[in-house]
N, C-alpha and C. Protein backbone atom coordinates (compact mmCIF):
# COMPACT_ATOMS: atom_id res chain seq x y z
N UNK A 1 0.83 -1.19 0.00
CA UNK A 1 0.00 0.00 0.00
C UNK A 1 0.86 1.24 0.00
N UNK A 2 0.25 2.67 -0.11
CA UNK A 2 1.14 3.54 -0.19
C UNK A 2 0.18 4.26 0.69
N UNK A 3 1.38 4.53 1.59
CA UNK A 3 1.01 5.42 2.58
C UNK A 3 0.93 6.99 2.45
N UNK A 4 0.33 7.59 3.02
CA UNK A 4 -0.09 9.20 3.26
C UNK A 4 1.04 10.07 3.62
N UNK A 5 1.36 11.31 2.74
CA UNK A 5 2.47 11.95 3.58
C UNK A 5 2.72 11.81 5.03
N UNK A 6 4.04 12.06 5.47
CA UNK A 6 4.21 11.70 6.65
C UNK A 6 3.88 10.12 7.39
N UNK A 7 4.22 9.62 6.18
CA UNK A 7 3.97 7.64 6.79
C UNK A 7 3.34 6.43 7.19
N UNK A 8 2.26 7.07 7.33
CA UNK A 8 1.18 6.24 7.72
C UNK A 8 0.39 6.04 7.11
N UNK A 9 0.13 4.54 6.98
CA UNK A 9 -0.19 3.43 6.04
C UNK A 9 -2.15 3.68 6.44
N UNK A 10 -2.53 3.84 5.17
CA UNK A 10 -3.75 3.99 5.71
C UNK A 10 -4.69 3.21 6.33
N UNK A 11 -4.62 1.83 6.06
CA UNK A 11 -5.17 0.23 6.36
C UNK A 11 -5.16 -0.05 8.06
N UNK A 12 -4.20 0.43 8.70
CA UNK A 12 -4.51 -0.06 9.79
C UNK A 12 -5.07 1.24 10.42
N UNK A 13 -4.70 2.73 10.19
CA UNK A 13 -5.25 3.56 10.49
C UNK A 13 -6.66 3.43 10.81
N UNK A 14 -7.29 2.87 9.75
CA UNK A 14 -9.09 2.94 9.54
C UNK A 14 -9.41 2.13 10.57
N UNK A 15 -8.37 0.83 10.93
CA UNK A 15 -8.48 -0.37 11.37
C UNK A 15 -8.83 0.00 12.61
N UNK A 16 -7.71 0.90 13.75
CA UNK A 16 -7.44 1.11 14.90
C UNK A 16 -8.67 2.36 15.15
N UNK A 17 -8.91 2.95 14.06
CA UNK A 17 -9.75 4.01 14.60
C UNK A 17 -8.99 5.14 14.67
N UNK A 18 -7.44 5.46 13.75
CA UNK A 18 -7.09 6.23 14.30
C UNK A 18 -6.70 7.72 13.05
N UNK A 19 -7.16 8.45 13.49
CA UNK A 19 -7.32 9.94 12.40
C UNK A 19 -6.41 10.50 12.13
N UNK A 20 -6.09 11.43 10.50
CA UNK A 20 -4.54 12.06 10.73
C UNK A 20 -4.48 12.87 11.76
N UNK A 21 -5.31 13.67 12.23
CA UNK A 21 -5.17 15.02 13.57
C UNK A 21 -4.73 14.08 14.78
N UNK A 22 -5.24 12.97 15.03
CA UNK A 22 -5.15 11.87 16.09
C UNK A 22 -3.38 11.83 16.26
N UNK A 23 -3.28 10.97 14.87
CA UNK A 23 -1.84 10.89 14.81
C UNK A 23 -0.79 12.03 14.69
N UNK A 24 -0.84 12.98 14.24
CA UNK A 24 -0.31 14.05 14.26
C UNK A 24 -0.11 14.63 15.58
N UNK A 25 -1.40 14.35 16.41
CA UNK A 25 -0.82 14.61 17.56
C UNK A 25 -0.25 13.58 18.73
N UNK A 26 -0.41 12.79 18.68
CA UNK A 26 0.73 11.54 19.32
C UNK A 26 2.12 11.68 18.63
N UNK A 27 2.21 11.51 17.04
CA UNK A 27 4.16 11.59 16.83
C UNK A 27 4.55 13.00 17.74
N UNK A 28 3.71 14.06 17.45
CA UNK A 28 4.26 15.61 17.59
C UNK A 28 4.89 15.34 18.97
N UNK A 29 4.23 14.65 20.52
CA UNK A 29 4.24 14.52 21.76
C UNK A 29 5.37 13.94 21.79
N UNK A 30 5.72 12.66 20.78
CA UNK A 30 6.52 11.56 20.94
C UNK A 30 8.13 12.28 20.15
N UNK A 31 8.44 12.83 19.27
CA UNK A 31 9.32 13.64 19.13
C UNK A 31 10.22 14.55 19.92
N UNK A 32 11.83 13.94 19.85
CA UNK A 32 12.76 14.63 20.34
C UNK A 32 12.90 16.30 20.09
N UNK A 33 13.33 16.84 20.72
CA UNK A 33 13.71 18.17 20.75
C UNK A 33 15.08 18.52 19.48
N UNK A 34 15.87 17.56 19.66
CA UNK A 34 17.19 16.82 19.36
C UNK A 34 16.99 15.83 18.06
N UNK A 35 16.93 16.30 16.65
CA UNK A 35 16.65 14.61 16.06
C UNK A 35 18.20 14.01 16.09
N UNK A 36 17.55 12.87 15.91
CA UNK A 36 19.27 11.64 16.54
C UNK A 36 19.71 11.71 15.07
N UNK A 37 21.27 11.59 14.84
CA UNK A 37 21.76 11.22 13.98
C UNK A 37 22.65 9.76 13.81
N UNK A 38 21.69 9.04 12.90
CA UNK A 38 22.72 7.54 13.38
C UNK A 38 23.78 7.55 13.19
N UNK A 39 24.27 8.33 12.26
CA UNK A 39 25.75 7.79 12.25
C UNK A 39 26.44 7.98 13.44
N UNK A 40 25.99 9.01 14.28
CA UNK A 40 27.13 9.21 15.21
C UNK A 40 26.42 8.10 16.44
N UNK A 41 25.05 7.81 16.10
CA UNK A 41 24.82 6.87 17.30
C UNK A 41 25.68 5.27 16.96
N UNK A 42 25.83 5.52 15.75
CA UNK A 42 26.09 4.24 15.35
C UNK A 42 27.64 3.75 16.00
N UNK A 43 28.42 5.12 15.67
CA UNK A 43 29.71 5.14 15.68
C UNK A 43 30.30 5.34 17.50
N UNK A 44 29.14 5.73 18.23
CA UNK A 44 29.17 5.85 19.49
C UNK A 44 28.80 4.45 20.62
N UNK A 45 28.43 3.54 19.76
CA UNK A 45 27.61 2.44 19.89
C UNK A 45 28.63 1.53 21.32
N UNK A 46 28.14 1.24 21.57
CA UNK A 46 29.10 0.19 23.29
C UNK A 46 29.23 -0.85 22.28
N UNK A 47 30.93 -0.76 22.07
CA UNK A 47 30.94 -2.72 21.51
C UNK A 47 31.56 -3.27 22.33
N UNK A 48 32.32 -2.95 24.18
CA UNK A 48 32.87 -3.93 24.60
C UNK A 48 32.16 -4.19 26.16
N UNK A 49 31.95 -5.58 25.78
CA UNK A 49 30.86 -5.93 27.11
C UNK A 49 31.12 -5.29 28.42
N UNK A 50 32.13 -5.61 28.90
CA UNK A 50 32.76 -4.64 30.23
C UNK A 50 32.65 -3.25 30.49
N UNK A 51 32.46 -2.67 29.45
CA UNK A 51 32.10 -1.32 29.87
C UNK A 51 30.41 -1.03 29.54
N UNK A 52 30.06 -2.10 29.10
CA UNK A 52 28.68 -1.89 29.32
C UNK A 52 28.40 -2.28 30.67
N UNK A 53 29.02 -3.30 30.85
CA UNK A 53 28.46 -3.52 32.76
C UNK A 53 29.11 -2.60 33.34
N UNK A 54 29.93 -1.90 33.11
CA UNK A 54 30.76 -0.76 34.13
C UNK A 54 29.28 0.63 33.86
N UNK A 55 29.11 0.84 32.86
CA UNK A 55 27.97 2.12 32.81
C UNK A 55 26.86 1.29 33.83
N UNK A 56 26.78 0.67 34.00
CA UNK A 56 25.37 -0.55 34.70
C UNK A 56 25.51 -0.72 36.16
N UNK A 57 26.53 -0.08 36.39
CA UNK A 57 26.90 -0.31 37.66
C UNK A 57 27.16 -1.94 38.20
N UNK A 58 27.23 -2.77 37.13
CA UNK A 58 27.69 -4.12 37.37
C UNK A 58 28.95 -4.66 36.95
N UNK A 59 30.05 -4.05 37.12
CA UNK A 59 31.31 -4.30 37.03
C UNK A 59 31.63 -5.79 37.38
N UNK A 60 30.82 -5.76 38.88
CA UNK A 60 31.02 -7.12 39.44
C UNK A 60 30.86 -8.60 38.57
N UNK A 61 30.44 -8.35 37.85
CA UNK A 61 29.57 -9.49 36.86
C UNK A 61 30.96 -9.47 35.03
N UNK A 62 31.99 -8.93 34.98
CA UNK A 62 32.78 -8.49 33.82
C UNK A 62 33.42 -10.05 33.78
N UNK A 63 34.01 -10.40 34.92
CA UNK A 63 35.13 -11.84 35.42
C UNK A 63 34.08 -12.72 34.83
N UNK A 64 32.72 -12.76 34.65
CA UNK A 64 31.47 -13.99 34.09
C UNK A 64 31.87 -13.85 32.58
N UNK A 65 32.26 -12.64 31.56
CA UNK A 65 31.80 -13.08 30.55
C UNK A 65 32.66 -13.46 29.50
N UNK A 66 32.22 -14.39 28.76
CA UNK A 66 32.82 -15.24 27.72
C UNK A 66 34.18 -14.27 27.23
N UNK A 67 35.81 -14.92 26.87
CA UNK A 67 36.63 -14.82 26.23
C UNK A 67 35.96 -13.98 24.50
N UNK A 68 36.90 -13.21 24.11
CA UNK A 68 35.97 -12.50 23.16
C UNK A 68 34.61 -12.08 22.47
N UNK A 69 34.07 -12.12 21.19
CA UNK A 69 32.62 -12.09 21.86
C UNK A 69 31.43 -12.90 21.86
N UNK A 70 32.31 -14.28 21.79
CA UNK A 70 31.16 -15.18 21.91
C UNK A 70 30.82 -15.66 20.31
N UNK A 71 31.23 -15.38 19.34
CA UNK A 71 31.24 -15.46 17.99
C UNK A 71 30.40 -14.25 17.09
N UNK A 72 30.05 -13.25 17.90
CA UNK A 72 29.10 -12.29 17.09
C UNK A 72 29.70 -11.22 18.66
N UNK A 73 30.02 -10.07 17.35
CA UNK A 73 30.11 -8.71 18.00
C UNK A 73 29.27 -7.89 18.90
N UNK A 74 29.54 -7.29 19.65
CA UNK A 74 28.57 -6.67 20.81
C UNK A 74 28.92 -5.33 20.20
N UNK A 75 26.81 -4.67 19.30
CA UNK A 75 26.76 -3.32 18.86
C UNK A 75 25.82 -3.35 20.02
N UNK A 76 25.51 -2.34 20.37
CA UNK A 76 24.54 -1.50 21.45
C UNK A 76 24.57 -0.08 21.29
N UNK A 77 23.44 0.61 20.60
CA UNK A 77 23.39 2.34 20.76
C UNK A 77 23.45 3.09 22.20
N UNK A 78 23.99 3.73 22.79
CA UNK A 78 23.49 4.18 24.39
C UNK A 78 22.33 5.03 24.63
N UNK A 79 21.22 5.09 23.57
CA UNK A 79 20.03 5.13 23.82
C UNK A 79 19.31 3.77 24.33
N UNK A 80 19.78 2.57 23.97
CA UNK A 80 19.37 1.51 23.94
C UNK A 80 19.65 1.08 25.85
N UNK A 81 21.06 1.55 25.96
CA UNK A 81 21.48 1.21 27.31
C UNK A 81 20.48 2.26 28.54
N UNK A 82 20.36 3.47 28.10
CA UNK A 82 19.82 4.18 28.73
C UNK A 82 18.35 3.89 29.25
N UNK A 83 17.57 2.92 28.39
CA UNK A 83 16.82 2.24 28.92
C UNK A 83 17.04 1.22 29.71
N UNK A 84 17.67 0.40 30.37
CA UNK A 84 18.16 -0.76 31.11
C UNK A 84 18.13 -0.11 32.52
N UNK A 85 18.04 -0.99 33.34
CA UNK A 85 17.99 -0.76 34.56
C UNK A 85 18.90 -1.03 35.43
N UNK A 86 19.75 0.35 35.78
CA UNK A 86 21.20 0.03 37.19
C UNK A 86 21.40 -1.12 37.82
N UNK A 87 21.51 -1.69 37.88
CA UNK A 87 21.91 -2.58 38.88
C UNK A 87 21.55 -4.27 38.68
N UNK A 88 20.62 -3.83 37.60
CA UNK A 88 20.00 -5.59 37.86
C UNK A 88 20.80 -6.51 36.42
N UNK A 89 21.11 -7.06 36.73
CA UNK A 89 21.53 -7.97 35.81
C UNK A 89 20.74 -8.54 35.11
N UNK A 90 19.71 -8.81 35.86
CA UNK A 90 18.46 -9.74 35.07
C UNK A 90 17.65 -8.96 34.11
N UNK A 91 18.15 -8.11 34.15
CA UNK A 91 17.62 -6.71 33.16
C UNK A 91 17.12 -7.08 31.57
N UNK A 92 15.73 -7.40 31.02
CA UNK A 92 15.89 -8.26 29.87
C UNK A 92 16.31 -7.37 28.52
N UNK A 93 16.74 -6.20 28.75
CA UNK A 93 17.21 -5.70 27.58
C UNK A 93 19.01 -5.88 27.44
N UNK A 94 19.31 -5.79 29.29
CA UNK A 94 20.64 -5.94 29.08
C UNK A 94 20.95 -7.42 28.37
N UNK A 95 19.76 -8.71 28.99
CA UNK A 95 19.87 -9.87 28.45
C UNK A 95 19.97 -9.96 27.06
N UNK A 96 19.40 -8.96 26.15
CA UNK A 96 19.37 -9.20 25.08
C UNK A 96 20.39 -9.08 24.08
N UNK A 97 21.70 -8.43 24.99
CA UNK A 97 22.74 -7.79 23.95
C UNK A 97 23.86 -8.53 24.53
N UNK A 98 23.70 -8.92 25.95
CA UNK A 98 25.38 -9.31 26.99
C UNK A 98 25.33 -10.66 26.68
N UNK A 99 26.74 -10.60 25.84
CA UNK A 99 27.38 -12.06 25.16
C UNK A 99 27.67 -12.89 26.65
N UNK A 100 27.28 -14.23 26.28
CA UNK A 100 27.27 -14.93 27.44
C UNK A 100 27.79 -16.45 26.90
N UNK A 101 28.64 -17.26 28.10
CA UNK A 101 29.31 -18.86 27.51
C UNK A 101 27.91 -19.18 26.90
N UNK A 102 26.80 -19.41 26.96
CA UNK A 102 25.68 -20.54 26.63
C UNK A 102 25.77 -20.25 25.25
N UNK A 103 26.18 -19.17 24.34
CA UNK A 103 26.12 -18.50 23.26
C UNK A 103 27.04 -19.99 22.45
N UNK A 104 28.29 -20.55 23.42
CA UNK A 104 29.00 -21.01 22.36
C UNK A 104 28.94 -22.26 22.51
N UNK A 105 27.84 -22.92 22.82
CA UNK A 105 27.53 -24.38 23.21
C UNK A 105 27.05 -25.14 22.08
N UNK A 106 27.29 -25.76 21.45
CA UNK A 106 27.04 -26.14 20.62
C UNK A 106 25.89 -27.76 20.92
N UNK A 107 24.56 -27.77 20.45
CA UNK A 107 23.53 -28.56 21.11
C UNK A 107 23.29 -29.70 19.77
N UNK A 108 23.25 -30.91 20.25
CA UNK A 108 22.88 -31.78 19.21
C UNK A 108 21.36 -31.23 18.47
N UNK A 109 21.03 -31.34 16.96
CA UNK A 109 20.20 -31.19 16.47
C UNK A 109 20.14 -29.91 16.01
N UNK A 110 20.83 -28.72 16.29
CA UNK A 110 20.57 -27.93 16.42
C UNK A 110 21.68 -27.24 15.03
N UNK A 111 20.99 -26.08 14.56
CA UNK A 111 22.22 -25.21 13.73
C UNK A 111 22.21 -24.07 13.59
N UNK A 112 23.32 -23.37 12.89
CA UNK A 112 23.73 -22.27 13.02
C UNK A 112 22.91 -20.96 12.10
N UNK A 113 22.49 -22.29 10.96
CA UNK A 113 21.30 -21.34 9.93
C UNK A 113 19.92 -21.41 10.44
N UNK A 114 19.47 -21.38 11.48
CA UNK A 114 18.47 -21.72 12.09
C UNK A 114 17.00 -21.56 11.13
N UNK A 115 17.32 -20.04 10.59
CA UNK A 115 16.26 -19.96 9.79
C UNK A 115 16.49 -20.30 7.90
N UNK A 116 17.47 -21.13 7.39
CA UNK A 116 17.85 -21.34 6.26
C UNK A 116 18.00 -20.77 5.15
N UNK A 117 18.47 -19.34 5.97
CA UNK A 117 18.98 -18.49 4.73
C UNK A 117 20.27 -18.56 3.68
N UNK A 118 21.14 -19.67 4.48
CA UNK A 118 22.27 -19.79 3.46
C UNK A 118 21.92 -20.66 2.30
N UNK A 119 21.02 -21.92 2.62
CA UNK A 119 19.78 -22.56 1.33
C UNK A 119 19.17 -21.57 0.36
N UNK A 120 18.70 -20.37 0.48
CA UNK A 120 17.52 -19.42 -0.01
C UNK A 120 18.47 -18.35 -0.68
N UNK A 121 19.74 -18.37 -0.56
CA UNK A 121 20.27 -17.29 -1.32
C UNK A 121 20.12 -17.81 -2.99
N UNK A 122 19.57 -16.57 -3.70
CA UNK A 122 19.50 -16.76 -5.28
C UNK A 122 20.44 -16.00 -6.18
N UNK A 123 20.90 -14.80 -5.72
CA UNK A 123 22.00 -14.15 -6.29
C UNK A 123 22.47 -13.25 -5.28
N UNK A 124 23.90 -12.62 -5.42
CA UNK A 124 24.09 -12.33 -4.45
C UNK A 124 23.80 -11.07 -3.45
N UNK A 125 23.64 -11.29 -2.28
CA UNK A 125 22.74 -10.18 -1.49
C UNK A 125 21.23 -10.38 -1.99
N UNK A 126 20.87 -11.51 -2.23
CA UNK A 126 19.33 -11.74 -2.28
C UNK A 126 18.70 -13.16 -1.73
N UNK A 127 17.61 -12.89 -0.50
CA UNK A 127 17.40 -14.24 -0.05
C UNK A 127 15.72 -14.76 -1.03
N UNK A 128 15.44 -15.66 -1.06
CA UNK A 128 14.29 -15.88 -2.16
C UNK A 128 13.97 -17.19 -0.81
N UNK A 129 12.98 -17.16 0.02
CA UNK A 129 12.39 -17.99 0.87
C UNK A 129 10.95 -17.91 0.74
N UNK A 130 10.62 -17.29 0.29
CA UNK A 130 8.76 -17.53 0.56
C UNK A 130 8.51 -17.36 -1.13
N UNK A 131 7.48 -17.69 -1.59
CA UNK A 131 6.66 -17.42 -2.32
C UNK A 131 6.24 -15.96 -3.01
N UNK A 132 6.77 -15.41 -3.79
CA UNK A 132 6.28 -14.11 -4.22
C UNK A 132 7.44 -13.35 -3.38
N UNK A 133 8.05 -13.23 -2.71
CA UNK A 133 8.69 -12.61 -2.02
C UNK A 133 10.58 -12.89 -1.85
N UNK A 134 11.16 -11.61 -2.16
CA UNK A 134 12.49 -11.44 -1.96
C UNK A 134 12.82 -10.27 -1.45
N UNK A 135 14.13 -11.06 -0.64
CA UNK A 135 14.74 -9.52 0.07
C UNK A 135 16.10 -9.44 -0.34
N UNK A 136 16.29 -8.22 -0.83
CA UNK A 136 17.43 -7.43 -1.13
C UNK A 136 18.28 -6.65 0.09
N UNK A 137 19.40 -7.50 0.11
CA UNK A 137 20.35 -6.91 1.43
C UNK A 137 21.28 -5.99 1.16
N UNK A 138 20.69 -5.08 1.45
CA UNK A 138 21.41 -3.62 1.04
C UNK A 138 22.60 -3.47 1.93
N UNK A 139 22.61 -4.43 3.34
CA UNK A 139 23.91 -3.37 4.33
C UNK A 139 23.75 -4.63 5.15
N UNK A 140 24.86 -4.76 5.83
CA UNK A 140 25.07 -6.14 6.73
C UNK A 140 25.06 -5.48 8.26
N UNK A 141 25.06 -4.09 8.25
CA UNK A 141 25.08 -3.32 9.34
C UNK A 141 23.94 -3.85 10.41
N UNK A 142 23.94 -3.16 11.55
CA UNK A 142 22.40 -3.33 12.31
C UNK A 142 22.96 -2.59 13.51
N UNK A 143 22.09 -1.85 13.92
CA UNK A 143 22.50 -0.66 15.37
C UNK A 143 22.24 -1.51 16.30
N UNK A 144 21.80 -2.70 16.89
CA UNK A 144 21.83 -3.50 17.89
C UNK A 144 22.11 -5.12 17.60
N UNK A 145 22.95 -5.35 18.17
CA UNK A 145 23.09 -6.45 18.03
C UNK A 145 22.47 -7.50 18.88
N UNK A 146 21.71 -8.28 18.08
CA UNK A 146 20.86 -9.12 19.61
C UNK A 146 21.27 -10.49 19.66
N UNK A 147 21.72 -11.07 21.38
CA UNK A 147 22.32 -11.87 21.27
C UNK A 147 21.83 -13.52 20.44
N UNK A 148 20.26 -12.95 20.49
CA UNK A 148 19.57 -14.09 19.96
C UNK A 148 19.25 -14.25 18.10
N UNK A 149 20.16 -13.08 17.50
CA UNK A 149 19.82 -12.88 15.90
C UNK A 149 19.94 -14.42 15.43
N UNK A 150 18.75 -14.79 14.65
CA UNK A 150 18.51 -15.93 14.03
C UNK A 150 20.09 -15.68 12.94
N UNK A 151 20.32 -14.59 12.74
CA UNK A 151 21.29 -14.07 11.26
C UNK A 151 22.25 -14.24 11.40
N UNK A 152 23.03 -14.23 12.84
CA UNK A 152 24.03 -13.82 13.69
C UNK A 152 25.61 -14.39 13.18
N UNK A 153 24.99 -15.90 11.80
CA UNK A 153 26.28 -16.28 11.21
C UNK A 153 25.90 -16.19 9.63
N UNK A 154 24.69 -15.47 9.17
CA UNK A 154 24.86 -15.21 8.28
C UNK A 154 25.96 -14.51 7.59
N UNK A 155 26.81 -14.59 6.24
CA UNK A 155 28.16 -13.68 5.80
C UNK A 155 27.51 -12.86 5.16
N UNK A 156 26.83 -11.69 5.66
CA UNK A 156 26.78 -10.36 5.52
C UNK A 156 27.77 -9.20 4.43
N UNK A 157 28.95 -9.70 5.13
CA UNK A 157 30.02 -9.08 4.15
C UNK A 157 30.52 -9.26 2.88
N UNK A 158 30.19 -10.57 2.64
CA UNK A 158 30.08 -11.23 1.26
C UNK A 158 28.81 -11.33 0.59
N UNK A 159 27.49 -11.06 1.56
CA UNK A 159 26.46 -11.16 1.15
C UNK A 159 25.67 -9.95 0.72
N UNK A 160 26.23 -8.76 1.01
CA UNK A 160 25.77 -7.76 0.73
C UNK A 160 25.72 -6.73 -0.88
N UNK A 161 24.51 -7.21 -1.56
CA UNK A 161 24.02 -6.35 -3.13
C UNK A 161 25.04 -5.38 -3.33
N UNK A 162 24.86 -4.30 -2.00
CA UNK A 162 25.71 -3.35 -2.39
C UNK A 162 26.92 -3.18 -2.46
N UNK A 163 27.69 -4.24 -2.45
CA UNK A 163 29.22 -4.57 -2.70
C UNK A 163 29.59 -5.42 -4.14
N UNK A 164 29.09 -4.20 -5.14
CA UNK A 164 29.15 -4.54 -6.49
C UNK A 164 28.28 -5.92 -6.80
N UNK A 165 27.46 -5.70 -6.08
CA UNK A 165 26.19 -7.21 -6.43
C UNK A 165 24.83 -6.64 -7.39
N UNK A 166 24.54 -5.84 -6.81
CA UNK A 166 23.02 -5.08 -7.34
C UNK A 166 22.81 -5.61 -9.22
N UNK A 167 23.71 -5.84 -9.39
CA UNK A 167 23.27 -6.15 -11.00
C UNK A 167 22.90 -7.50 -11.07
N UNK A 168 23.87 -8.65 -10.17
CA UNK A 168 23.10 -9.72 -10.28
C UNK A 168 21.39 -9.96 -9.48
N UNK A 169 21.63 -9.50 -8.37
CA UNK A 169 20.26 -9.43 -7.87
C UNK A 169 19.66 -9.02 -8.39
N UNK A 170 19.60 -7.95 -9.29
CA UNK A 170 17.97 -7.19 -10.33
C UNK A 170 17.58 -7.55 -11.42
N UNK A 171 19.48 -8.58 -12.10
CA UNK A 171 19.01 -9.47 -13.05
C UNK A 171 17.77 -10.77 -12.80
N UNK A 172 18.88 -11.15 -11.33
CA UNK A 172 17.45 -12.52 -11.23
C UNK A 172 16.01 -11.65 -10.86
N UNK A 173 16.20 -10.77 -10.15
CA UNK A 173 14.15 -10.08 -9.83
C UNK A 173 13.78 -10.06 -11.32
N UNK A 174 14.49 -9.55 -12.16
CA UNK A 174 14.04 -9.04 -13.55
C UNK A 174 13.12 -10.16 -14.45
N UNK A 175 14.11 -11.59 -14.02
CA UNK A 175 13.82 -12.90 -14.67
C UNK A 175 12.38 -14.15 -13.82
N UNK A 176 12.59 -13.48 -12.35
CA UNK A 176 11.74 -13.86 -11.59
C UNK A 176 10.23 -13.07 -11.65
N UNK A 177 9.38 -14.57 -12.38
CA UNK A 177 8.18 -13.63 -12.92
C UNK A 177 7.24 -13.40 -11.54
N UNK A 178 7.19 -14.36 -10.63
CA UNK A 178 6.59 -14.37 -9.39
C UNK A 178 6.52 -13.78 -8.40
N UNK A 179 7.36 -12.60 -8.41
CA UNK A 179 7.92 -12.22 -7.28
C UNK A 179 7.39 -10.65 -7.45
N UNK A 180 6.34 -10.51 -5.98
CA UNK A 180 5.54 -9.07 -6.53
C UNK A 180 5.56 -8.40 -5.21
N UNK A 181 6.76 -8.76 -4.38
CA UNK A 181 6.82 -7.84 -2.77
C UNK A 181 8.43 -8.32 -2.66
């Protein structure tokens, strides 16, 4: 669908009951003073676990965690941290980013493509898994890294269109008659 200046998709609008004046005035409320610029959040980002528990006031807990990072890098924006809560470890956002040993256990039955995207690649930087549908991987980047990314061993860096790929990927969309999202 194509949404209405300013973003919003009209379909669920009607759905929820909710009006442009409605919405206009909830983003207006919800808007920084400050707009964020990612790059510098990006580039500001916590990648080493220890000093994320040191801002956390849980230093005590640094001697627990895994020898490098567990096989996937620790990104975290410090907007992201700024939500987490001092002191608690059990904190489920801190859970979601603090590389931990269980990360490198390797479990019978179990694998690393969990969701079988290295099967579904069709050209490069393009996954073709569903029916009618392909995604074009523009950037291997991501402003949070979560410790649970199904993706987390996908090769990104080799997999990415925009590293002189884009011609094979638009050749196969071009040739792919099925594919209408």
């Amino acid at each position: 669908r194509v949404s209405r200046p300013g973003g919003y998709n009209c379909g669920w609008n009607r759905i929820v009951g909710l009006t442009p004046s409605k919405l206009a005035m909830i983003t207006a409320s919800q808007r920084s003073a400050q707009p964020s610029d990612w790059r510098r959040d990006y580039r500001e980002a916590i990648t080493d676990p220890a000093q994320l528990l040191r801002e956390l006031g849980l230093e005590h807990l640094a001697a627990q965690l895994p020898p490098g990072d567990a096989g996937f890098p620790m990104r975290v924006p410090r907007a992201f941290v700024q939500r987490m809560r001092r002191g608690d470890a059990a904190d489920p956002l801190l859970r979601q980013v603090l590389p931990l040993d269980e990360e490198t256990r390797l479990v019978p039955g179990f694998t690393l493509d969990a969701v079988g995207d290295l099967a579904s690649r069709d050209a490069r930087g393009l996954l073709h898994k569903y029916e009618g549908r392909a995604l074009l991987i523009a950037t291997g980047s991501c402003a949070v890294h979560c410790r649970y990314c199904f993706r987390r061993h996908f090769p990104y860096g080799e997999e990415t269109a925009a590293a002189n790929g884009w011609r094979d990927a638009i050749a196969w969309l071009r040739q792919a008659e099925d594919i209408d999202e």
